[in-house]
Protein backbone atom coordinates (compact mmCIF):
# COMPACT_ATOMS: atom_id res chain seq x y z
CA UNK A 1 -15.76 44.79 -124.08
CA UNK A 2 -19.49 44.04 -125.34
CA UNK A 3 -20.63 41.90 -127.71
CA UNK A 4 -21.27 43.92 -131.14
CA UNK A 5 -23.82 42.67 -133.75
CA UNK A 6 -22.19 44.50 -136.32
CA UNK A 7 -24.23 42.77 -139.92
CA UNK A 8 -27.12 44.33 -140.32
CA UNK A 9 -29.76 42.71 -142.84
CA UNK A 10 -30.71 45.96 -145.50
CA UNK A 11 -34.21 44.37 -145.70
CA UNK A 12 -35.21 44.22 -142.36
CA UNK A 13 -33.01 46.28 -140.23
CA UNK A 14 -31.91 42.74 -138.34
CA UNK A 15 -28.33 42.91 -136.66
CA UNK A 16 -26.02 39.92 -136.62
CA UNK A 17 -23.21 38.77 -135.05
CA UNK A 18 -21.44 37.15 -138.16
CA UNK A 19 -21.37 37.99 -142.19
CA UNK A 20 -22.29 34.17 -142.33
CA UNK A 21 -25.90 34.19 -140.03
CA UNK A 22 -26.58 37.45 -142.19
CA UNK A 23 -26.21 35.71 -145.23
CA UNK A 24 -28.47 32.50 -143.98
CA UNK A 25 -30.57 35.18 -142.74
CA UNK A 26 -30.76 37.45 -146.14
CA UNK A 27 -32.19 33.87 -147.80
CA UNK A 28 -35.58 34.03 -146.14
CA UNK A 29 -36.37 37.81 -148.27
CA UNK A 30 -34.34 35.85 -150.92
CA UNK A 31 -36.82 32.80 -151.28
CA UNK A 32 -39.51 33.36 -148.87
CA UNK A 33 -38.47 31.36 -146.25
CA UNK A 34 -40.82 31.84 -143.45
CA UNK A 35 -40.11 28.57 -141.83
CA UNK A 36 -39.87 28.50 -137.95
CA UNK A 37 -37.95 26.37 -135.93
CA UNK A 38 -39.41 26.13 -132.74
CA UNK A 39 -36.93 25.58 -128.89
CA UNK A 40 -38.68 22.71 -126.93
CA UNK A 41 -37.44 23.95 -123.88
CA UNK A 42 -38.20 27.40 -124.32
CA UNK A 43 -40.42 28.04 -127.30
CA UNK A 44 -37.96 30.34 -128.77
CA UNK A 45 -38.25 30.95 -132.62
CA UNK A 46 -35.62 30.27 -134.86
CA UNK A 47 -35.28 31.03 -138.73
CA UNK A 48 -32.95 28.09 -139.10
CA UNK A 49 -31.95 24.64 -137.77
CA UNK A 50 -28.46 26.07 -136.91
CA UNK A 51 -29.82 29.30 -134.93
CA UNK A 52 -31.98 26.86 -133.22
CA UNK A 53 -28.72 24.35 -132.09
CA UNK A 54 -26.82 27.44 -131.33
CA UNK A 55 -29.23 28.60 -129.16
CA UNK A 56 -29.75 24.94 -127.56
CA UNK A 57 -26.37 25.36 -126.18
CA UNK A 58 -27.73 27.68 -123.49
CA UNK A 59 -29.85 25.30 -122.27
CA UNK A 60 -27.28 22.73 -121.27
């Protein structure tokens, strides 16, 4: 079976894979968040510090 983003953001049209990183998502239109956080391995962009760790994980 494939992996579903199933929470999509009704600003943006983002998908997610959890009600919980559309909801940390959702308060960047809330409060103007526009903060990056940036991969040092990679340069990825992130929106949070916890999208960032998460995505550290595939670096290991």
């Amino acid at each position: 079976m494939g992996f579903f983003k199933k929470f999509e953001c009704g600003y943006c049209g983002m998908k997610f894979k959890s009600e919980n990183d559309l909801t940390e998502h959702g308060r960047m239109h809330l409060y103007g968040h526009h903060e990056h956080f940036t991969c040092v391995t990679c340069g990825a962009l992130f929106h949070s510090k916890s999208e960032l760790a998460q995505h550290g994980k595939n670096h290991k």
